[in-house]
C-alpha atoms as a PDB file:
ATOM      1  CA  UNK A   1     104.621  69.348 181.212  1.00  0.00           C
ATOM      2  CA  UNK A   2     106.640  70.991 178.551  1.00  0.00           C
ATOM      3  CA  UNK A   3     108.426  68.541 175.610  1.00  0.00           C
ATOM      4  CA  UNK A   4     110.637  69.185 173.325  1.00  0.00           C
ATOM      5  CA  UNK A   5     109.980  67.664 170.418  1.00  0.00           C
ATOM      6  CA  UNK A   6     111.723  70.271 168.278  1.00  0.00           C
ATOM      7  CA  UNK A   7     114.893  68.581 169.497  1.00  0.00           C
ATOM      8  CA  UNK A   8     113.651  65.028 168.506  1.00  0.00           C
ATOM      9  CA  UNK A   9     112.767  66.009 165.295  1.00  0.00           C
ATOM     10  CA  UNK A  10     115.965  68.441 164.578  1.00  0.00           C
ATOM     11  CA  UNK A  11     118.483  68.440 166.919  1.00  0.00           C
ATOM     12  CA  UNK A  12     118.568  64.527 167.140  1.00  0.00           C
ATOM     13  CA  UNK A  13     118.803  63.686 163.410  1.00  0.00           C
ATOM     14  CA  UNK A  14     121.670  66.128 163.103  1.00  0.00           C
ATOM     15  CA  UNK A  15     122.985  64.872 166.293  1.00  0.00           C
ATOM     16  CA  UNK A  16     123.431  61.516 164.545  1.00  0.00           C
ATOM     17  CA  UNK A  17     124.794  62.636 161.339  1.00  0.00           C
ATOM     18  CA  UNK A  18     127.513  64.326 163.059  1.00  0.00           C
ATOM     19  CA  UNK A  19     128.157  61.292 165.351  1.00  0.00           C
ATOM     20  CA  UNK A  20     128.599  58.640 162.022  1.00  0.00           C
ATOM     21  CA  UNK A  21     130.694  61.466 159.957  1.00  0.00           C
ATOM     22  CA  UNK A  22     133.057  61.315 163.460  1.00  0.00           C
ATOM     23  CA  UNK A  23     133.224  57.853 163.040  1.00  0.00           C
ATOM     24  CA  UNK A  24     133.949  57.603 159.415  1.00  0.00           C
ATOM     25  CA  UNK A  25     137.305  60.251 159.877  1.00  0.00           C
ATOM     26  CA  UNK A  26     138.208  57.841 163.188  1.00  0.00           C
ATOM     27  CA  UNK A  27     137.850  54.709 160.595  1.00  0.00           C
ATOM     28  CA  UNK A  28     139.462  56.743 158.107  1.00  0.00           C
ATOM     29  CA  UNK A  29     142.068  57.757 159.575  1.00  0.00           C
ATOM     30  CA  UNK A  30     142.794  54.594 161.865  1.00  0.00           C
ATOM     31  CA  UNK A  31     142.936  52.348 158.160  1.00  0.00           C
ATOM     32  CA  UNK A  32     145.055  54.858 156.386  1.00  0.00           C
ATOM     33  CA  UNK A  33     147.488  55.520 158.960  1.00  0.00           C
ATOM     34  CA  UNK A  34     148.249  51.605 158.984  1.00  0.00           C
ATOM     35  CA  UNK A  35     149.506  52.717 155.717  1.00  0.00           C
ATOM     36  CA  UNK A  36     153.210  53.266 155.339  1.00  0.00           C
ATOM     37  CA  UNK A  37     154.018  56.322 152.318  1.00  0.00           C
ATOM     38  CA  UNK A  38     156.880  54.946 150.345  1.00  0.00           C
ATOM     39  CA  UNK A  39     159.215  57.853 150.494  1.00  0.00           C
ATOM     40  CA  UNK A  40     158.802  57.370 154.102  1.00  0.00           C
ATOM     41  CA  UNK A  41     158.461  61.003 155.297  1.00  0.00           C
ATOM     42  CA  UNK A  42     156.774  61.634 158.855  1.00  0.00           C
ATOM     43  CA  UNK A  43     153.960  63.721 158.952  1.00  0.00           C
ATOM     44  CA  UNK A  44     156.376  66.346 161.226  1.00  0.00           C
ATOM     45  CA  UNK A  45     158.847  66.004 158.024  1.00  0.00           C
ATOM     46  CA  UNK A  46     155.978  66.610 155.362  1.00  0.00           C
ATOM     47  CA  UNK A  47     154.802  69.665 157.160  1.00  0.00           C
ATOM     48  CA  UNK A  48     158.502  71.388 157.833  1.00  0.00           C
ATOM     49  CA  UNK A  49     159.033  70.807 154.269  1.00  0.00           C
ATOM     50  CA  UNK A  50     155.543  72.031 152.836  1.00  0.00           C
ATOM     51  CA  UNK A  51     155.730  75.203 155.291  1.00  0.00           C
ATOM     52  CA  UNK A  52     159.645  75.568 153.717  1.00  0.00           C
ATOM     53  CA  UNK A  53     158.390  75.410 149.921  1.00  0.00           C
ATOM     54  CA  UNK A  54     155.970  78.383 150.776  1.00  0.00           C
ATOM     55  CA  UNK A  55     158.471  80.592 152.561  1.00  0.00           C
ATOM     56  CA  UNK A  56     157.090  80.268 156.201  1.00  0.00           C
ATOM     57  CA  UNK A  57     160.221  79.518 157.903  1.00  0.00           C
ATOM     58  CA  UNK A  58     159.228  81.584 160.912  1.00  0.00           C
ATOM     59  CA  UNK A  59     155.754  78.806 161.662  1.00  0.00           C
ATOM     60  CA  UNK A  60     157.204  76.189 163.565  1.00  0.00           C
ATOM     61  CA  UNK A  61     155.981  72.450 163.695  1.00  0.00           C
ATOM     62  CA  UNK A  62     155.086  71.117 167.165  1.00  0.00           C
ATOM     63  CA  UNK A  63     153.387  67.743 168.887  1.00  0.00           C
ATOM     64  CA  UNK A  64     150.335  67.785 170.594  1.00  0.00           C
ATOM     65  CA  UNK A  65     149.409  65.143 172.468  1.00  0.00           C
ATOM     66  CA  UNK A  66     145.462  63.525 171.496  1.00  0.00           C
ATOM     67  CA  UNK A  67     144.189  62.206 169.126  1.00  0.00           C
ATOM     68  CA  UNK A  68     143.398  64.217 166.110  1.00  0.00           C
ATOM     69  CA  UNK A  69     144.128  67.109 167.716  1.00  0.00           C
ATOM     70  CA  UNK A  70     145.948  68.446 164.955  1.00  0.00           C
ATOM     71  CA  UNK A  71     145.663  72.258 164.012  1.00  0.00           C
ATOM     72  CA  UNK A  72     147.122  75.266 162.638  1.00  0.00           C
ATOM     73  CA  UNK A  73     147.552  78.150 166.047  1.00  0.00           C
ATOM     74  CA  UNK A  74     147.709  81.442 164.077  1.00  0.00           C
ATOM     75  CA  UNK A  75     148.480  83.653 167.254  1.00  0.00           C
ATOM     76  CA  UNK A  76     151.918  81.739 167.590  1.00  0.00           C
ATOM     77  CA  UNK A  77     152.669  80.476 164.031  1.00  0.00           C
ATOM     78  CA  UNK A  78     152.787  76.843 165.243  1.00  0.00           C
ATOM     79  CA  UNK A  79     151.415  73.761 163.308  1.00  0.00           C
ATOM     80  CA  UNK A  80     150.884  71.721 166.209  1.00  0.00           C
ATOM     81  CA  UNK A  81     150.582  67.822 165.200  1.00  0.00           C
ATOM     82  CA  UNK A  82     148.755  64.988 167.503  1.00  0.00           C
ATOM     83  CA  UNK A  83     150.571  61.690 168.243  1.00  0.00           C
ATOM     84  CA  UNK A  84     149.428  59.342 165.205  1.00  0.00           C
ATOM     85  CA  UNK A  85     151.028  62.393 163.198  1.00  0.00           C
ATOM     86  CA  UNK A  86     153.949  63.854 164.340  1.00  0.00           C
ATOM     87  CA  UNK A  87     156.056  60.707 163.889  1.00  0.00           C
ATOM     88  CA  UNK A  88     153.947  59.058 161.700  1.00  0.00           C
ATOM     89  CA  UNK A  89     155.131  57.816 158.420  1.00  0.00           C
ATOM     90  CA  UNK A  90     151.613  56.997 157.005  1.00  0.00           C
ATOM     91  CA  UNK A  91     149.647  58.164 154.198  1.00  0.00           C
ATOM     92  CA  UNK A  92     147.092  59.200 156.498  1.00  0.00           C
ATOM     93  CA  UNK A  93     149.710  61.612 158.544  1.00  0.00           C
ATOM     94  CA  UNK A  94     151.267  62.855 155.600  1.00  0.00           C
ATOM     95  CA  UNK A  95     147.175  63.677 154.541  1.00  0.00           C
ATOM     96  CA  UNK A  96     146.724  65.798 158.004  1.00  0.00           C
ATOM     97  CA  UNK A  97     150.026  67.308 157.778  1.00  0.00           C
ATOM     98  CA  UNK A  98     149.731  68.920 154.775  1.00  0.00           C
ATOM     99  CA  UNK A  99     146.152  70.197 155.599  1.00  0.00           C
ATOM    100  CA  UNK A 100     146.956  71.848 158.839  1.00  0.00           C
ATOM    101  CA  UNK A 101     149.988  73.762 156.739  1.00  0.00           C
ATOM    102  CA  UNK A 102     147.340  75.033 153.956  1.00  0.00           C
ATOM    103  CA  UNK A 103     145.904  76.366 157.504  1.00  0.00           C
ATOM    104  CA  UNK A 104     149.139  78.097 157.658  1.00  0.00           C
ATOM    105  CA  UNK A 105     149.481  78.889 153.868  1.00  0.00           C
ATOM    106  CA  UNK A 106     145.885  80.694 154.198  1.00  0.00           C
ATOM    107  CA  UNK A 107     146.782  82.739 157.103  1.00  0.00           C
ATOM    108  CA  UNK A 108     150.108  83.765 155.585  1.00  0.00           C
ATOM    109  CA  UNK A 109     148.198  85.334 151.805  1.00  0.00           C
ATOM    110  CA  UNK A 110     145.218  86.416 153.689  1.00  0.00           C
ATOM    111  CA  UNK A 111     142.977  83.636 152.640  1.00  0.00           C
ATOM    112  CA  UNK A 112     139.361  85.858 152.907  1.00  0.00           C
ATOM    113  CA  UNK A 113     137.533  83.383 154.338  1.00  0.00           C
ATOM    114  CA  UNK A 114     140.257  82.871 156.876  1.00  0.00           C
ATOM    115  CA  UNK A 115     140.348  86.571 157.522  1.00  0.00           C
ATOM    116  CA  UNK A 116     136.726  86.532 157.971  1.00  0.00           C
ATOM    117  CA  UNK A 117     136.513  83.783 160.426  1.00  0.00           C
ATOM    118  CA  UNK A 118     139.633  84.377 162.518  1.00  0.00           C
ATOM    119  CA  UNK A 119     137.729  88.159 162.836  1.00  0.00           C
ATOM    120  CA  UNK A 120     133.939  86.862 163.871  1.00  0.00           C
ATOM    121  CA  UNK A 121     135.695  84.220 166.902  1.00  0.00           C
ATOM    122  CA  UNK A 122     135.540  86.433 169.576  1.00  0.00           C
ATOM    123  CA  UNK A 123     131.761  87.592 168.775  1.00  0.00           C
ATOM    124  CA  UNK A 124     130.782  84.148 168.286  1.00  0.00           C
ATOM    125  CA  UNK A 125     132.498  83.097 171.538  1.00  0.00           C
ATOM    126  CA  UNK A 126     129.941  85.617 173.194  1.00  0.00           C
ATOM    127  CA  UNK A 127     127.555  84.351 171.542  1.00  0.00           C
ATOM    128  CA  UNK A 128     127.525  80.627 172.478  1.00  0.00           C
ATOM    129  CA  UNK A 129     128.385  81.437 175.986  1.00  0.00           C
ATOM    130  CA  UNK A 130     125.423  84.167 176.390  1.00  0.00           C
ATOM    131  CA  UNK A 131     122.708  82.964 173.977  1.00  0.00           C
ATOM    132  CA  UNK A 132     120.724  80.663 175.693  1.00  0.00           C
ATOM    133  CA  UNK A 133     121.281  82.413 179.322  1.00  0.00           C
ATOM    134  CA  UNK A 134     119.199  85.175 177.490  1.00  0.00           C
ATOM    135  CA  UNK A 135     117.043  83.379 175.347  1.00  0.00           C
ATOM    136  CA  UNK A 136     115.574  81.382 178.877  1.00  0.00           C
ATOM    137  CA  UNK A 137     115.785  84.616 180.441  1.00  0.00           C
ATOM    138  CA  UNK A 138     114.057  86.299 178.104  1.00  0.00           C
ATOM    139  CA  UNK A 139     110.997  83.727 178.263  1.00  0.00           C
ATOM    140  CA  UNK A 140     110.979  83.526 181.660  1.00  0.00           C
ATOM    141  CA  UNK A 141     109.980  87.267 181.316  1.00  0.00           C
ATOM    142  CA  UNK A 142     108.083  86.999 178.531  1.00  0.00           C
ATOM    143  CA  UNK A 143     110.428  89.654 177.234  1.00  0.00           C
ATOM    144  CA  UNK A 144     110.531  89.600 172.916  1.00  0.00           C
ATOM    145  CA  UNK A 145     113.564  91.664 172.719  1.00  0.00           C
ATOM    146  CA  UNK A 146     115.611  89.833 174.901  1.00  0.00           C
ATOM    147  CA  UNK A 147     114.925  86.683 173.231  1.00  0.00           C
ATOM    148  CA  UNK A 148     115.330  88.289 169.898  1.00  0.00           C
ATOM    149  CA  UNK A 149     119.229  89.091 171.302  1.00  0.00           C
ATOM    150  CA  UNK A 150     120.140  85.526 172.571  1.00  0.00           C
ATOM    151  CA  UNK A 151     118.566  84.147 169.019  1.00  0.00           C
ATOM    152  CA  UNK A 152     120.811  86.789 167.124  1.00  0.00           C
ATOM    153  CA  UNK A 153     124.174  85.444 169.088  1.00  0.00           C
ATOM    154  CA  UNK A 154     123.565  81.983 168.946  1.00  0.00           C
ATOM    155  CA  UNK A 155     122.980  82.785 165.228  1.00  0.00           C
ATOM    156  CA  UNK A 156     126.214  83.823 164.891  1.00  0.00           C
ATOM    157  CA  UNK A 157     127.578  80.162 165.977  1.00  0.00           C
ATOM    158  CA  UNK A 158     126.085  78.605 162.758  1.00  0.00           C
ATOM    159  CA  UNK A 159     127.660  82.000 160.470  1.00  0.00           C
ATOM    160  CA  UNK A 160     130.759  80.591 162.065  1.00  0.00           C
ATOM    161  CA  UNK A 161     130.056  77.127 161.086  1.00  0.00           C
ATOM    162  CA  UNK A 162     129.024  78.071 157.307  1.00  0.00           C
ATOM    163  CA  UNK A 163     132.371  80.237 157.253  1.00  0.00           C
ATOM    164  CA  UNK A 164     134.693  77.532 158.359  1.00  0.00           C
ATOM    165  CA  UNK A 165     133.357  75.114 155.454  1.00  0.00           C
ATOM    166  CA  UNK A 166     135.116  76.934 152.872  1.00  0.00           C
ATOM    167  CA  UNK A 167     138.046  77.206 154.922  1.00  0.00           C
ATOM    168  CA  UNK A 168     138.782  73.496 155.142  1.00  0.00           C
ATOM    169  CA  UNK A 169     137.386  72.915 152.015  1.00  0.00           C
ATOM    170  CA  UNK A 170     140.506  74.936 150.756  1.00  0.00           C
ATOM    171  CA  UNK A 171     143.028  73.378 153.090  1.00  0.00           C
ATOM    172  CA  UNK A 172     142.131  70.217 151.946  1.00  0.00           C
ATOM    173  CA  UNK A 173     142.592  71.195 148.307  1.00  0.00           C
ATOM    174  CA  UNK A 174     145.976  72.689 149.034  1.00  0.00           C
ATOM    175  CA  UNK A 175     147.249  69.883 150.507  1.00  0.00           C
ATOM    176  CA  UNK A 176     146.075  66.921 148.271  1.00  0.00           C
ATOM    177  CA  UNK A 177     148.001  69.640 145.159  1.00  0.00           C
ATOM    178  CA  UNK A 178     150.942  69.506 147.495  1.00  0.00           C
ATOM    179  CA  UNK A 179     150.898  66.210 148.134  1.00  0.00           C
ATOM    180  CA  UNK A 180     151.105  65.005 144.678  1.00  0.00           C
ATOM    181  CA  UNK A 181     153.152  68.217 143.115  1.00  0.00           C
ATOM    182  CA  UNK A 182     156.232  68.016 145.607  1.00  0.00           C
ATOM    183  CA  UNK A 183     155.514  63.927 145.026  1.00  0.00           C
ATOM    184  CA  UNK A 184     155.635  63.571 148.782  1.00  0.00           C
ATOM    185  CA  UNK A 185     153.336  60.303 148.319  1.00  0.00           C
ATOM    186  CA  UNK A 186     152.735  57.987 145.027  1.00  0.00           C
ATOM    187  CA  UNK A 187     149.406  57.807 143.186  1.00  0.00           C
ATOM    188  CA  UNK A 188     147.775  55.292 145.036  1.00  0.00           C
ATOM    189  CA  UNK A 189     149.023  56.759 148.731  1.00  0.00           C
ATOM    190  CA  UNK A 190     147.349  60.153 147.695  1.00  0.00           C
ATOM    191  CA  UNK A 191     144.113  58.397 147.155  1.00  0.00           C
ATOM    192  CA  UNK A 192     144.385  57.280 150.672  1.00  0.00           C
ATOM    193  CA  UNK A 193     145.010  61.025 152.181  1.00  0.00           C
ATOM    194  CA  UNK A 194     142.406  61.983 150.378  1.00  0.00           C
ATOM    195  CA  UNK A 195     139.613  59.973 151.797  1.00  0.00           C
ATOM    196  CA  UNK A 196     140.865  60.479 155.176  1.00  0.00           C
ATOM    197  CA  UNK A 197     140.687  64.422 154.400  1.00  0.00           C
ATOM    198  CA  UNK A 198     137.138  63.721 152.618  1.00  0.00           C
ATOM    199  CA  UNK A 199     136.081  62.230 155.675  1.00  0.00           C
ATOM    200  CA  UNK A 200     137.181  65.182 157.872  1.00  0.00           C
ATOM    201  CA  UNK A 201     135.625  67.288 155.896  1.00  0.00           C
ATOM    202  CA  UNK A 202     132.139  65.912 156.882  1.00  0.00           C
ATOM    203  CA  UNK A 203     132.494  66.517 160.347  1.00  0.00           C
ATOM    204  CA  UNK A 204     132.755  70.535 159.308  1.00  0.00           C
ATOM    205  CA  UNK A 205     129.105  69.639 157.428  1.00  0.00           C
ATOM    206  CA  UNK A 206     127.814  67.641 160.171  1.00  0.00           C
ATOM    207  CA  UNK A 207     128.819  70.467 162.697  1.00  0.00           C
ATOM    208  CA  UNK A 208     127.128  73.122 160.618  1.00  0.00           C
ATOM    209  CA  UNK A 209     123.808  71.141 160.425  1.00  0.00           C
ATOM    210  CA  UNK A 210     123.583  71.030 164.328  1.00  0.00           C
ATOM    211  CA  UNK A 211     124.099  74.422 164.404  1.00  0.00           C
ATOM    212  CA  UNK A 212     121.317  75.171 162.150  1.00  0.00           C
ATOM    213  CA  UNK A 213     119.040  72.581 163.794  1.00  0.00           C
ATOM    214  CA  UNK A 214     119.744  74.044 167.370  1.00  0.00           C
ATOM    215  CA  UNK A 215     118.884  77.488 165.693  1.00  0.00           C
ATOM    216  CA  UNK A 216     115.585  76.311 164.128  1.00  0.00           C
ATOM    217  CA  UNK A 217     114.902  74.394 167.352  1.00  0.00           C
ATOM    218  CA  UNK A 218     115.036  77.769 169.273  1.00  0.00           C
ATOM    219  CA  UNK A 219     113.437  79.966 166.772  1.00  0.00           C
ATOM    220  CA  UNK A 220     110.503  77.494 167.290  1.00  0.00           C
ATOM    221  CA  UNK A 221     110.117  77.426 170.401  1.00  0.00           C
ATOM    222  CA  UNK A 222     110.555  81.182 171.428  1.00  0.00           C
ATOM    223  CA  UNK A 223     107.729  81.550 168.791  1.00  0.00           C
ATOM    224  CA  UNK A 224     105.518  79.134 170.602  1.00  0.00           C
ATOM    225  CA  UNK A 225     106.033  80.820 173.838  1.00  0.00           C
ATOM    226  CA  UNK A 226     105.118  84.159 172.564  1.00  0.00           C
ATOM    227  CA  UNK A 227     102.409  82.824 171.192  1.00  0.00           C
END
């Protein structure tokens, strides 16, 4: 009987890291946005105004219903804001606000990275539909090639992953300068967006580590079968 103890040993770990770094943006985010800004702005009002500063009249600011189910759609030009957000007057909303409209700021200059991931999303949705299918396939028939193919596409998940760091990385940035240049929250308020935003940002990490474990974990075992 077959185990897989490349999953225990990689996939779990990174499995676990993701799991606490989605619970530190939850606690992050649920402390902050008990947190009222002073100026009082909801996180709608911060984001209309941020997207207004930059000239992007034309990207419209929507709700969403969820929970942190925030995001920037660049096929319609919407910043689309969950719940605790939209009408949210909290540090923590003005935080995710202003992030999802450096989404928008990025898209609208061509942000490389951006460019680079927006243009790989339709490969990489190939790829983690078809990769295993053909990777199982491919040892069922003891066929190299075939595995070599599903490795190649599910490969392409973690490039995705690795690309999308740098991305938030720079939304984050762009917001916390906004924050504090337009003085949409005071000192002490900013340091509270900025956790929350800190804490997001692990999740990004955490995602590209189970990537790169589920990669490893299959690179392993193909190699073991062909052996």
């Amino acid at each position: 009987m077959f185990f897989d103890y490349y999953y225990l040993i990689l996939v779990v770990p990174a499995l676990l890291i993701a799991a606490w770094a989605q619970m530190k943006v939850s606690g992050a985010f649920n402390r902050y946005s008990r947190v009222k800004s002073s100026r009082g702005y909801t996180g709608a009002q911060v984001a209309r105004m941020i997207l207004d500063e930059n000239g992007l009249y034309n990207v419209r600011v929507e709700r969403i219903s969820g929970n942190l189910t925030d995001h920037y759609d660049p096929r319609t030009n919407v910043v689309r804001l969950s719940d605790g957000v939209f009408n949210n007057s909290s540090v923590a909303a003005a935080g995710v606000a202003a992030h999802e409209c450096g989404h928008a700021v990025q898209h609208a200059h061509k942000y490389f990275p951006l460019v680079i991931r927006n243009s790989i999303i339709p490969v990489t949705n190939i790829g983690s539909t078809l990769s295993i299918p053909l990777i199982i396939l491919g040892m069922i028939l003891s066929y190299g090639p075939l595995i070599d193919i599903g490795l190649l596409l599910f490969s392409l998940v973690a490039v995705f992953q690795l690309v999308t760091l740098p991305v938030e990385f720079n939304a984050s940035r762009r917001a916390l300068a906004t924050l504090e240049g337009s003085h949409f929250l005071e000192e002490e308020e900013l340091r509270g967006s900025k956790k929350v935003l800190q804490a997001a940002a692990l999740t990004y990490v955490a995602a590209l580590l189970v990537s790169i474990a589920q990669l490893l974990r299959l690179v392993m075992i193909s190699g073991r079968r062909r052996d």
